[in-house]
Protein backbone atom coordinates (compact mmCIF):
# COMPACT_ATOMS: atom_id res chain seq x y z
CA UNK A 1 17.98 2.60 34.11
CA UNK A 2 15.14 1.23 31.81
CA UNK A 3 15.90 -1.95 29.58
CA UNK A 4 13.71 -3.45 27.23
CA UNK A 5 13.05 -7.11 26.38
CA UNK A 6 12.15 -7.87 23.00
CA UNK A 7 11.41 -11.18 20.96
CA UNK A 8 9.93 -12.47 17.91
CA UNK A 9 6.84 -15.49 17.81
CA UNK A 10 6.20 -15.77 13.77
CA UNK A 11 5.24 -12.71 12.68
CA UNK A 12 4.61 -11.16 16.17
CA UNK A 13 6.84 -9.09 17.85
CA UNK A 14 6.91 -8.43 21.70
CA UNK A 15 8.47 -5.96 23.88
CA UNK A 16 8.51 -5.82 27.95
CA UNK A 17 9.99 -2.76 29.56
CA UNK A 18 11.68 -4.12 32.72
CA UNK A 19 13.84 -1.28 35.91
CA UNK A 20 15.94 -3.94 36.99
CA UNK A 21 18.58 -5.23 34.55
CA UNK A 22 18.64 -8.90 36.61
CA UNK A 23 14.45 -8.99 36.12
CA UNK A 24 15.42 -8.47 31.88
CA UNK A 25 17.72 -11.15 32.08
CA UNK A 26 15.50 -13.78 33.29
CA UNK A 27 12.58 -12.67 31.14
CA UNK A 28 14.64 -12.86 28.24
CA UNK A 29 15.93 -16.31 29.09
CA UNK A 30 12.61 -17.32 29.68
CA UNK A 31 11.57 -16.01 26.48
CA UNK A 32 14.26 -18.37 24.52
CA UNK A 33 13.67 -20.98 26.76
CA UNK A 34 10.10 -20.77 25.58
CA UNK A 35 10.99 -20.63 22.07
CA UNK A 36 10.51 -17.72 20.81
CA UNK A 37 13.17 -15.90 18.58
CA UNK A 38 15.69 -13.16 18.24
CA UNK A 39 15.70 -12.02 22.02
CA UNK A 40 17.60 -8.82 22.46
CA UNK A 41 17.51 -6.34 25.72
CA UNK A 42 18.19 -3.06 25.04
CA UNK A 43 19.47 -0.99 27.57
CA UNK A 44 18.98 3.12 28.83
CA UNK A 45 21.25 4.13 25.95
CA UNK A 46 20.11 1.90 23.07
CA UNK A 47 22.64 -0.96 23.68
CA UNK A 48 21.29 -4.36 22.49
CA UNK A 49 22.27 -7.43 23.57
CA UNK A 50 21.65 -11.09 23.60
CA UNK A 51 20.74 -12.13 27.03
CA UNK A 52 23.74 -14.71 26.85
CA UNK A 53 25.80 -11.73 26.35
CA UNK A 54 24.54 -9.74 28.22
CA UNK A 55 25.26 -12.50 31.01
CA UNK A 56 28.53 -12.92 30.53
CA UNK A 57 28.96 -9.31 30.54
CA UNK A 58 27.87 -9.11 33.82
CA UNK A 59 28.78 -12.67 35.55
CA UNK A 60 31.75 -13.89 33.60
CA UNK A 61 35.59 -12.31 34.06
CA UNK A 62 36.91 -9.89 32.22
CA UNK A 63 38.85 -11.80 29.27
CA UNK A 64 40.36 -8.71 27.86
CA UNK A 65 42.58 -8.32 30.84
CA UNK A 66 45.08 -11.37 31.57
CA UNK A 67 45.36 -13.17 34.58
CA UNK A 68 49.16 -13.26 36.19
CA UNK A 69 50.53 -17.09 36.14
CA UNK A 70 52.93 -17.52 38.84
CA UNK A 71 55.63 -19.58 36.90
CA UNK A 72 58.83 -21.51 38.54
CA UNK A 73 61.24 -22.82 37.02
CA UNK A 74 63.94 -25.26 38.34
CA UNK A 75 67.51 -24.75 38.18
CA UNK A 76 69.90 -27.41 36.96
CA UNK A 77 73.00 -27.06 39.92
């Protein structure tokens, strides 16, 4: 799958086309990182995505589903 990196400097826009979607990631880190502005990779099928979440999508747990607590509770006798 293709993604594509793309930031803002000023008035200058910039756009890096990337195969891997762990090489986008750390180019569009970088690119914040470096200062420039509205960083976005854009995946095969025209998703767009901030690299944080795109991160998080990828290295964080899935939130929507809940985790199972193992509760006890003590009995008066």
């Amino acid at each position: 799958m293709n993604f594509t990196v793309s930031a803002r400097l000023s008035a200058r826009r910039f756009a890096y086309q990337h195969v891997s979607v762990l090489t986008a990631l750390d180019q569009g880190m970088s690119l914040i990182a470096a200062g420039m502005a509205d960083v976005t990779i854009t995946d095969g099928s025209g998703r767009a995505r901030t690299p944080a979440a795109l991160y998080r999508s990828l290295f964080e747990p899935n939130r929507a589903a809940p985790v199972p607590v193992a509760t006890t509770q003590a009995q008066a006798a």
